[in-house]
Protein backbone atom coordinates (compact mmCIF):
# COMPACT_ATOMS: atom_id res chain seq x y z
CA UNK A 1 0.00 0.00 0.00
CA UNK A 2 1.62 3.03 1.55
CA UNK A 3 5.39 1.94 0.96
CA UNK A 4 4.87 0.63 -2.10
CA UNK A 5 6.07 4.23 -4.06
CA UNK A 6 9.12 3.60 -1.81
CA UNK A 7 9.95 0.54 -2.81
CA UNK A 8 9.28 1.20 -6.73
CA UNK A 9 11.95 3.96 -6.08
CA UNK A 10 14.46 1.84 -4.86
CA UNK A 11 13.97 -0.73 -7.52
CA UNK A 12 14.59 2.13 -10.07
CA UNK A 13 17.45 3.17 -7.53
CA UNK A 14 19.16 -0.01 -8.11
CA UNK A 15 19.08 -0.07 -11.88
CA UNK A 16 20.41 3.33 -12.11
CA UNK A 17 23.38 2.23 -9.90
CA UNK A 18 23.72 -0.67 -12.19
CA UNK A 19 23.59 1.46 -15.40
CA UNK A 20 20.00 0.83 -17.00
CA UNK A 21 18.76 4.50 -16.45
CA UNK A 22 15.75 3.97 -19.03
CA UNK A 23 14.70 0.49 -16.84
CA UNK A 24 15.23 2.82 -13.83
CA UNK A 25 12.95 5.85 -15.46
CA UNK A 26 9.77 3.55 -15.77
CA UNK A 27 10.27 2.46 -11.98
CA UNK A 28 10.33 6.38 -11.00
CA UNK A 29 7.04 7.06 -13.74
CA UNK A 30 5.10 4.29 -11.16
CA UNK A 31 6.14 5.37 -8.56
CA UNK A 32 4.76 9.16 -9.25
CA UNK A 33 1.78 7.86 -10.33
CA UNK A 34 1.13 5.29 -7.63
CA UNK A 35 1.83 8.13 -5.15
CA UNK A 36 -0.72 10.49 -6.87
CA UNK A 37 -3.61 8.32 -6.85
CA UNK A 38 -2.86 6.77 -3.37
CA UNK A 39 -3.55 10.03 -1.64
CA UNK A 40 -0.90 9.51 0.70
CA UNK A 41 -0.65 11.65 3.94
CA UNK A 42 1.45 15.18 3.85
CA UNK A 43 4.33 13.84 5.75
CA UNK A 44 4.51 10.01 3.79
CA UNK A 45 4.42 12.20 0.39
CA UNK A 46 7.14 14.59 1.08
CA UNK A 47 9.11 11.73 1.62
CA UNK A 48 8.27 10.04 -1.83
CA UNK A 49 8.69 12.93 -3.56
CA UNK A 50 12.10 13.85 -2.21
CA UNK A 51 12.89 10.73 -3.11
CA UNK A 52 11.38 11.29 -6.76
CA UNK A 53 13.59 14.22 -6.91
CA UNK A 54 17.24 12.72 -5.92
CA UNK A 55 16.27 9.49 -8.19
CA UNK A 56 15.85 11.60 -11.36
CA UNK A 57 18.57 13.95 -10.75
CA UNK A 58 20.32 10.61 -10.45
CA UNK A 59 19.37 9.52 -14.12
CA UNK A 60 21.25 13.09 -15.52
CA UNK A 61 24.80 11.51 -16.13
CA UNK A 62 27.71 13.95 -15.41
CA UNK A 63 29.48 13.94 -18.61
CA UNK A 64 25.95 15.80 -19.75
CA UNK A 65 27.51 18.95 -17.86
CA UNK A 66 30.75 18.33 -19.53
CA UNK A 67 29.25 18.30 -22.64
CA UNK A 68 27.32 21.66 -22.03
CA UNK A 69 30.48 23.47 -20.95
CA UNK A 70 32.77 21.87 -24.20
CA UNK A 71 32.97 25.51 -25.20
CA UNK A 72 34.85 24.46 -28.64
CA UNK A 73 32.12 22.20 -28.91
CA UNK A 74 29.45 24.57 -28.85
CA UNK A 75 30.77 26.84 -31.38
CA UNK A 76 31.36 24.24 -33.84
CA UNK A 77 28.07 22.83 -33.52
CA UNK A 78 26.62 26.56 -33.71
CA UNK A 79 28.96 27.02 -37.11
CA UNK A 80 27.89 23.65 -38.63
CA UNK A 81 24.09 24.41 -37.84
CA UNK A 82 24.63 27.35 -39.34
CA UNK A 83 25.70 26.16 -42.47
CA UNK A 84 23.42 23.30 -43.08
CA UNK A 85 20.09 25.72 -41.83
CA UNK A 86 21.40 27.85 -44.73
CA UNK A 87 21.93 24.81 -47.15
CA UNK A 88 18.56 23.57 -46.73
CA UNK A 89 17.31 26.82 -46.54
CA UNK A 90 18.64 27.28 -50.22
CA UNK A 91 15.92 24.15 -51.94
CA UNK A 92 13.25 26.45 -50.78
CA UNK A 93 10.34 25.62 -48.36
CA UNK A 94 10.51 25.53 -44.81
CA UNK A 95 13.00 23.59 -42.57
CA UNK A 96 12.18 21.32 -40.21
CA UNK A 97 14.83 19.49 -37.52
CA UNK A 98 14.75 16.18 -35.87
CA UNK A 99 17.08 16.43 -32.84
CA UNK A 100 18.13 12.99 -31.66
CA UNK A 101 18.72 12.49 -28.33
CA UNK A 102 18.07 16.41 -28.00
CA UNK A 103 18.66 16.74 -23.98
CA UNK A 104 18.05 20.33 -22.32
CA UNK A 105 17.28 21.39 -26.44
CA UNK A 106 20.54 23.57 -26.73
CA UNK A 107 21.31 22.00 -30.46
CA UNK A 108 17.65 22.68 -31.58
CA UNK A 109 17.53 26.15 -30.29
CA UNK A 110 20.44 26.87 -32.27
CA UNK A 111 18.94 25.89 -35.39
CA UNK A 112 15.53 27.69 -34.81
CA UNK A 113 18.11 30.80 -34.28
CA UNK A 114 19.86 30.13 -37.90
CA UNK A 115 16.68 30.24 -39.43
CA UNK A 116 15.34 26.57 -39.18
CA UNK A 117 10.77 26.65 -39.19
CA UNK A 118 10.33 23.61 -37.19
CA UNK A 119 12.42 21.03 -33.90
CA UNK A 120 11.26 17.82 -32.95
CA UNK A 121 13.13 17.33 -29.68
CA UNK A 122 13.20 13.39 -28.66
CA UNK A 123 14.26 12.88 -25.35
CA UNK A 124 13.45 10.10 -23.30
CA UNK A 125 14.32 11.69 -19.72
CA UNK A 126 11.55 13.25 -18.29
CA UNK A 127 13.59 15.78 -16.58
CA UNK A 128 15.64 16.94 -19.18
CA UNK A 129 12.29 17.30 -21.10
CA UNK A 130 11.29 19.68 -18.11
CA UNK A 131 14.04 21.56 -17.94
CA UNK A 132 14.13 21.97 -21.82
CA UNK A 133 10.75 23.39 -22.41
CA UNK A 134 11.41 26.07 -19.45
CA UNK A 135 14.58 27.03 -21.29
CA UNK A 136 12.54 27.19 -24.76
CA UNK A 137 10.09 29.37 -22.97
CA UNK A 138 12.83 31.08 -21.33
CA UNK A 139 14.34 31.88 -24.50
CA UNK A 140 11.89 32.14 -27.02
CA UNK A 141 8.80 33.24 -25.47
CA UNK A 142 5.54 31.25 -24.68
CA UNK A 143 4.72 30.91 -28.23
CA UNK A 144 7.80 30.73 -29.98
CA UNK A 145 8.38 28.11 -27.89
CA UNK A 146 6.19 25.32 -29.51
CA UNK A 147 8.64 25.48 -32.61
CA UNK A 148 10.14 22.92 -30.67
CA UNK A 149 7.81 19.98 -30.08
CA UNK A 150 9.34 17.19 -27.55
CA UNK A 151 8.22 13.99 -28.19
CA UNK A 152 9.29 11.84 -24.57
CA UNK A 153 10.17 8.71 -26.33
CA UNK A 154 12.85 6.10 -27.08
CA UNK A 155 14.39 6.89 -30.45
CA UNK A 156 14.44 3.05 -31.32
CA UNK A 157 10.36 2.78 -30.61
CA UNK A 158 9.77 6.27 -32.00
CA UNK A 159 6.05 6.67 -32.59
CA UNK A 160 4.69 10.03 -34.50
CA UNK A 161 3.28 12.62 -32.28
CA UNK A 162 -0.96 12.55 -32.45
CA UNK A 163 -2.81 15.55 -33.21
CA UNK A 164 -6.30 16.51 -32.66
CA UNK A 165 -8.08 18.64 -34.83
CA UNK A 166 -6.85 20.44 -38.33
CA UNK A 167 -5.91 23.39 -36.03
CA UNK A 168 -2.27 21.14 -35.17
CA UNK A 169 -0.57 19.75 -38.41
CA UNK A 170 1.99 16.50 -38.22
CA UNK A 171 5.12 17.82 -38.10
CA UNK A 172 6.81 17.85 -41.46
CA UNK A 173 9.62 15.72 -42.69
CA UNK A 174 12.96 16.90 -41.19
CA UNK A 175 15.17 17.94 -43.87
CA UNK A 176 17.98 17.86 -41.00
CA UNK A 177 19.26 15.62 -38.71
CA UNK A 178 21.21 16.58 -35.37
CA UNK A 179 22.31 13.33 -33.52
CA UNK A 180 25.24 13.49 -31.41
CA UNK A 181 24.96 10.20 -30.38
CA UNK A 182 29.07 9.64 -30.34
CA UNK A 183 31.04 8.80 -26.98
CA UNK A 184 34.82 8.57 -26.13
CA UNK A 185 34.47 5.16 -28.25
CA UNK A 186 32.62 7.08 -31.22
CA UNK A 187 30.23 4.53 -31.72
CA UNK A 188 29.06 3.61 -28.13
CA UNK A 189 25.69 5.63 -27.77
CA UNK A 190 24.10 3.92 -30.71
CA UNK A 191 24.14 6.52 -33.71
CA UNK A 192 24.08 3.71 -36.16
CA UNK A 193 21.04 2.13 -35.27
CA UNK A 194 18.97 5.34 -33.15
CA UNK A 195 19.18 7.79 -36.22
CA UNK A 196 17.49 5.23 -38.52
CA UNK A 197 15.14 3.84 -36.65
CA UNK A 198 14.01 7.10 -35.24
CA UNK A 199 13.63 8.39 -38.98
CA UNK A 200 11.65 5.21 -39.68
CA UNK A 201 9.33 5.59 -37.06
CA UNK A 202 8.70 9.21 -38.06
CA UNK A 203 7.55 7.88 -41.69
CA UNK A 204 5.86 4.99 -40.51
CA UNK A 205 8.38 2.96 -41.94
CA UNK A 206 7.87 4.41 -45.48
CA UNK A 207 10.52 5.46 -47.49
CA UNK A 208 13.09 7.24 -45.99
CA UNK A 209 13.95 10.12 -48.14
CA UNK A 210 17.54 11.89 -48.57
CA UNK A 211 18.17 14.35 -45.20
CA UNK A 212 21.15 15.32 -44.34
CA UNK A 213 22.79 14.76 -41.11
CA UNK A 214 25.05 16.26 -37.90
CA UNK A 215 27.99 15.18 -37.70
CA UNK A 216 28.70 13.61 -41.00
CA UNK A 217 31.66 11.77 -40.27
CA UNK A 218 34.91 11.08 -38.40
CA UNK A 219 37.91 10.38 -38.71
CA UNK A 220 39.55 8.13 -36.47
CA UNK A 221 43.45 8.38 -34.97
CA UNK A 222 45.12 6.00 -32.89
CA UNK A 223 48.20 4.40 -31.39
CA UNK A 224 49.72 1.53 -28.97
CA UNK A 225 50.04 2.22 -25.30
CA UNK A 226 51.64 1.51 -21.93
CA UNK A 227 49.43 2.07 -19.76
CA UNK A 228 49.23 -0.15 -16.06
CA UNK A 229 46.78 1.90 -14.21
CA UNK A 230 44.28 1.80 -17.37
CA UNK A 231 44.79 -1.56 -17.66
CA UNK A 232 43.70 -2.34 -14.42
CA UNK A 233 39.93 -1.27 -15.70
CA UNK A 234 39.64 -4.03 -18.04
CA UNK A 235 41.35 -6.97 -16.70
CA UNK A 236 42.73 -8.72 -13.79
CA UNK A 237 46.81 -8.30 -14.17
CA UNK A 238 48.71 -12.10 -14.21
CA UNK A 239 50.52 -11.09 -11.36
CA UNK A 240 47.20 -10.34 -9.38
CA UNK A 241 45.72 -13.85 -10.23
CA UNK A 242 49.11 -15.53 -9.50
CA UNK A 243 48.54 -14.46 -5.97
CA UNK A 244 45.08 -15.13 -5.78
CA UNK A 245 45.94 -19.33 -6.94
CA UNK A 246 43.41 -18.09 -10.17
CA UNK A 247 44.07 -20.05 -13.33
CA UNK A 248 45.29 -18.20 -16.50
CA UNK A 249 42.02 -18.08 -17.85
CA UNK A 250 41.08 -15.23 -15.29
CA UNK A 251 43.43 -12.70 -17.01
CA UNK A 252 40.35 -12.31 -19.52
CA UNK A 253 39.69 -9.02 -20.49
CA UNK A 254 36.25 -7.51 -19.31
CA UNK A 255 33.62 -7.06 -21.46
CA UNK A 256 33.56 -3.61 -22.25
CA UNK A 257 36.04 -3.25 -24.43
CA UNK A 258 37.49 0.35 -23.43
CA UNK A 259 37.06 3.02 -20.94
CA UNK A 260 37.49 6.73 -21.14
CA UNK A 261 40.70 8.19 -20.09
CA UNK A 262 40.75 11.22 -18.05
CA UNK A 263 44.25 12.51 -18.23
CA UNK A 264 47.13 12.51 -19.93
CA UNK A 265 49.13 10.92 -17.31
CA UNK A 266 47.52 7.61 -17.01
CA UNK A 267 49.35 6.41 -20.87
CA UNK A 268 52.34 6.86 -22.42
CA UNK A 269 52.26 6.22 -26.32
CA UNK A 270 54.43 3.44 -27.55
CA UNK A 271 53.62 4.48 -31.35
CA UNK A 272 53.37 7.44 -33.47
CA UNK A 273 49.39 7.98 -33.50
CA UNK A 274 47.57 6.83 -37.20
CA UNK A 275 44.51 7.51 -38.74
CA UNK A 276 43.00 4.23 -38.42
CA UNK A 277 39.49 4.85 -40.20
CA UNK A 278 37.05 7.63 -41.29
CA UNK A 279 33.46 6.53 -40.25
CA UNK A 280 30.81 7.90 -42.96
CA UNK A 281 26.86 8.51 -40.98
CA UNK A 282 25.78 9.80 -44.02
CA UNK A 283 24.25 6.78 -44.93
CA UNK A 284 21.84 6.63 -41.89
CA UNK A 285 19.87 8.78 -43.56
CA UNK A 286 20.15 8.67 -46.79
CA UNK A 287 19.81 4.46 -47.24
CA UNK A 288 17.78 1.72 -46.11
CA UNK A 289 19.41 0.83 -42.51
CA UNK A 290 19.42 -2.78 -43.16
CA UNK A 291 22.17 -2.66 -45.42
CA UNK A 292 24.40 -2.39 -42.51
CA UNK A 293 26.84 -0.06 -41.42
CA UNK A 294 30.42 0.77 -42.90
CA UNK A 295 32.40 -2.01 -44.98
CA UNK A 296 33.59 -5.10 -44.21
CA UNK A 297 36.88 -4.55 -45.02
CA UNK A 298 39.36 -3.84 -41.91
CA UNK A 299 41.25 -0.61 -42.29
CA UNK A 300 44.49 -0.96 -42.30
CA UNK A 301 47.40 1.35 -40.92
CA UNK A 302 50.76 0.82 -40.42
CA UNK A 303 52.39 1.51 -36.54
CA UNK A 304 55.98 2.32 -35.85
CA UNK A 305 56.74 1.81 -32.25
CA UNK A 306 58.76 5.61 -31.14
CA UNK A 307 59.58 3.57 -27.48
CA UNK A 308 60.28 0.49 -26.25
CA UNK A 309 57.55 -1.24 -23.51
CA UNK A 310 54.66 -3.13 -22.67
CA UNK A 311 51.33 -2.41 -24.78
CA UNK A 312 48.29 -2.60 -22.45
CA UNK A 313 45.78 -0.87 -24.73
CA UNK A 314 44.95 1.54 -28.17
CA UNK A 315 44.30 5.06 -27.21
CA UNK A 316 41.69 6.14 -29.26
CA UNK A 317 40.75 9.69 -30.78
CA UNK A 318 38.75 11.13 -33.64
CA UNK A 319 38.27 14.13 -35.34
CA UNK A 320 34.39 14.67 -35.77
CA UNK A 321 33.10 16.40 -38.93
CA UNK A 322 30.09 18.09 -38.23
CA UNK A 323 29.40 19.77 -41.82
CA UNK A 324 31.21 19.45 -44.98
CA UNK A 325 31.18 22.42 -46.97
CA UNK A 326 28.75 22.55 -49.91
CA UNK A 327 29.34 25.72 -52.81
CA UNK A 328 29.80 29.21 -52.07
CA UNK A 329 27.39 29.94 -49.27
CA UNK A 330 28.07 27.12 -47.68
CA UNK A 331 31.77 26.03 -48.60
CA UNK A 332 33.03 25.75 -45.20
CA UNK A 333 33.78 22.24 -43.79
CA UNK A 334 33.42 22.60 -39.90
CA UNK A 335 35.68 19.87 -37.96
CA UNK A 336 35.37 19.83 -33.95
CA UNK A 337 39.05 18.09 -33.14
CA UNK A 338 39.42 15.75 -30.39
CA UNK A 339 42.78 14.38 -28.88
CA UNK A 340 44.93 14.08 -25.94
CA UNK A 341 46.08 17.39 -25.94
CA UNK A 342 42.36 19.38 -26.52
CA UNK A 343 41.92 21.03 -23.09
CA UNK A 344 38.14 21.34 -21.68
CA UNK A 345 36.64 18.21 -24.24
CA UNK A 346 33.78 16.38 -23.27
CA UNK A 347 35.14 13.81 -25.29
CA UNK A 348 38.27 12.14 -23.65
CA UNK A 349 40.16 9.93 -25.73
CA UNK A 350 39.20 6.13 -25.44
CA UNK A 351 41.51 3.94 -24.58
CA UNK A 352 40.80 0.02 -25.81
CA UNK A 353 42.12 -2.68 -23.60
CA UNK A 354 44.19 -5.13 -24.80
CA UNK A 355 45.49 -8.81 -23.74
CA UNK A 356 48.52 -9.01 -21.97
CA UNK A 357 52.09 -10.05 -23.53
CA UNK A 358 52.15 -7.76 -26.70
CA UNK A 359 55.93 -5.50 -26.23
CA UNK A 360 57.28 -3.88 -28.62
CA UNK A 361 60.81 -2.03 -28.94
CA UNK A 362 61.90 1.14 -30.57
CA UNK A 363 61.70 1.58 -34.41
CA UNK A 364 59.60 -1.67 -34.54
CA UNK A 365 56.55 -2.05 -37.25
CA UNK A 366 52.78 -3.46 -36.61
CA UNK A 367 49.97 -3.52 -38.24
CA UNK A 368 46.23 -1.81 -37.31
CA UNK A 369 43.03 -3.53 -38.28
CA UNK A 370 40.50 -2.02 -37.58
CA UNK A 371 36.53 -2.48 -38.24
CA UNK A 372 33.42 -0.94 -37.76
CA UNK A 373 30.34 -2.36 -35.59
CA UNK A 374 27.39 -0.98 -35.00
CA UNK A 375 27.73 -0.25 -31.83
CA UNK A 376 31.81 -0.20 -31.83
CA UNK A 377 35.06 -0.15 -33.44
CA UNK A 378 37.12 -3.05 -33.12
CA UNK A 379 40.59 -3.44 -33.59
CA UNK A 380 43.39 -6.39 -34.35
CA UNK A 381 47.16 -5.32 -34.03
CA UNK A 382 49.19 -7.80 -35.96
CA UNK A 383 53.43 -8.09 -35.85
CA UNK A 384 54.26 -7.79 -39.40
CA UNK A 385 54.70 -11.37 -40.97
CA UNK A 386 52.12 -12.79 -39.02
CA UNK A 387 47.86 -12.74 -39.73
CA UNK A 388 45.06 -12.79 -36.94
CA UNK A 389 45.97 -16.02 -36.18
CA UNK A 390 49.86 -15.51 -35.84
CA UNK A 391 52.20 -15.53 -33.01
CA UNK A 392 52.43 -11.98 -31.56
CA UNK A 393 48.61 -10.61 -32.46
CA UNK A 394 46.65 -8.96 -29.94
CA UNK A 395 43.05 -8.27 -30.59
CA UNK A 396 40.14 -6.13 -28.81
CA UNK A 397 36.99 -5.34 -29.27
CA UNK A 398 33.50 -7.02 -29.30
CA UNK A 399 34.16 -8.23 -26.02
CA UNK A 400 36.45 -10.82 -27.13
CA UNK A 401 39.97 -10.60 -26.61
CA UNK A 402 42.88 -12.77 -27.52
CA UNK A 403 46.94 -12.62 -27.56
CA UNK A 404 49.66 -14.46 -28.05
């Protein structure tokens, strides 16, 4: 009866700890509305409802303030937005945005400021959806503010919004596609399979007709490094299960493949850095997504080690192109740069855990596969002279790591 909001909050409590924020969401949403048509007394519902408010403040990660602060990020987003407002401004009509994944609404805000007609916000968290339409309102005005329409929904069960009555047309088809969906691994939010299904469920699975789409691309750097602290993250060191009497087989390395590294300090490259791949999300919205998502064919880049030492891991960077430049107006590619030495990103570099015994000494040569997943990039380092299954590979990625 009466505790019953309590314990739905500490059920959703316990999947946020564990990392399912949606599962934890849905707990929270019964738990409001159990509370609200229990009629609980004054002192029982101030307890629930302080409870309400620490669990969703909970579900707000804290990279999302990173992100809002990434000043260099801003400004690149605001040029890009700029440019492809004025691009589709250019075939005539009106302009309408979808932003995936839109937060607190600061990406579509800048497009209704550049020009753009129409936003459809998606945002699953409730309270980001509340704080968003205050700043709209804020910002815009009471009216001007329904140029952004949230829709409260999981991109990959998007449902059109309903409308009653002529007086409130369907929103148009979005000529424009914000979805920064990337993490330190690139891939890792789910770009390649939210932004199509999202546009899919917008249509009603009709055809999905060419949009273009923010960022465009990426382009990938890495290189080999030593790094004992990082590698601590992702697997339990030989030495450790030595003294624990564990058999070899516990030197596995964890299942997520690679973690996000916070300073410089914690890895020292072994190898001059590469570009390992450039990832191309055109295609999620201007193809059918069941074609699948970048080739088939590994990458390859060649490595030469600048140090002697161990190799724990790959660091991982890119270089995200938000807008490639289109003609006179709009001629200007716009490129937001990540790396180790970008101060104030709300992207650290990713670094990829790797197997244990891979060394290499100074002036040596590998090899870099690497391959694109939906939902990662994967990567094989090879000793030249050998293939995947040769003495001296080390793979990562997928989960599944191996080295000899």
């Amino acid at each position: 009866g009466a505790l019953a909001p309590c314990v739905l909050c500490v059920l959703g409590q316990l999947l946020q700890a564990r990392g399912r924020p949606v599962c934890a969401l849905r707990y929270f949403d019964l738990a409001e509305g159990w509370r609200m048509r229990s009629g609980l007394v004054r002192r029982q519902a101030c307890v629930e409802s302080k409870i309400m408010s620490h669990s969703l403040r909970a579900t707000v990660p804290r990279w999302h303030f990173e992100m809002l602060n990434d000043r260099a990020r801003n400004e690149c987003f605001a040029d890009a937005i700029a440019e492809a407002v004025a691009h589709c401004q250019g075939k005539g009509g009106p302009v309408t945005v979808l932003d995936c994944g839109a937060g607190t609404g600061l990406l579509g805000l800048l497009a209704l400021r550049e020009g753009a007609d129409e936003v459809l916000a998606v945002e699953y968290n409730p309270l980001l959806v509340d704080v968003g339409r205050r700043i709209a309102a804020e910002v815009l005005g009471p009216e001007d503010a329904e140029q952004i329409q949230w829709l409260e929904q999981d991109l990959c069960f998007l449902q059109p919004p309903v409308q009653s009555g002529a007086a409130n047309p369907p929103p148009r088809t979005p000529q424009l596609v914000l979805a920064e969906l990337v993490d330190a691994g690139l891939l890792g939010e789910g770009i390649v399979k939210k932004v199509p299904a999202a546009i899919q469920g917008l249509s009603a699975n009709l055809h999905i007709p060419p949009v273009h789409i923010i960022p465009e691309g990426a382009t990938v750097h890495a290189a080999l490094a030593e790094a004992p602290r990082l590698a601590c993250r992702g697997r339990l060191l030989p030495e450790t299960a030595a003294t624990l009497g564990l058999p070899s087989a516990w030197h596995a390395v964890a299942d997520v493949p690679y973690t996000a590294v916070e300073a410089k300090a914690h890895f020292q490259l072994l190898t001059a850095p590469v570009e390992a791949t450039r990832v191309d999300f055109t295609g999620l919205v201007t193809s059918c997504p069941s074609t699948g998502f970048g080739s088939c064919e590994a990458k390859r880049s060649r490595l030469r080690a600048i140090k002697p030492g161990q190799v724990d891991g790959i660091v991982v960077w890119f270089d995200l192109l938000l807008w490639r430049g289109r003609g006179e107006a709009t001629g200007n590619d716009v490129v937001l740069h990540g790396g180790p030495d970008r101060e104030g990103s709300s992207w650290d570099p990713a670094f990829f855990f790797l197997p244990p015994g891979l060394s290499v000494h100074e002036g040596e040569e590998l090899e870099l596969l690497t391959m694109e997943g939906d939902d990662r990039l994967e990567f094989l380092v090879l000793r030249l002279g050998t293939d995947a299954r040769g003495e001296g590979a080390g793979t990562v990625g997928g989960g599944v790591c191996c080295g000899g």
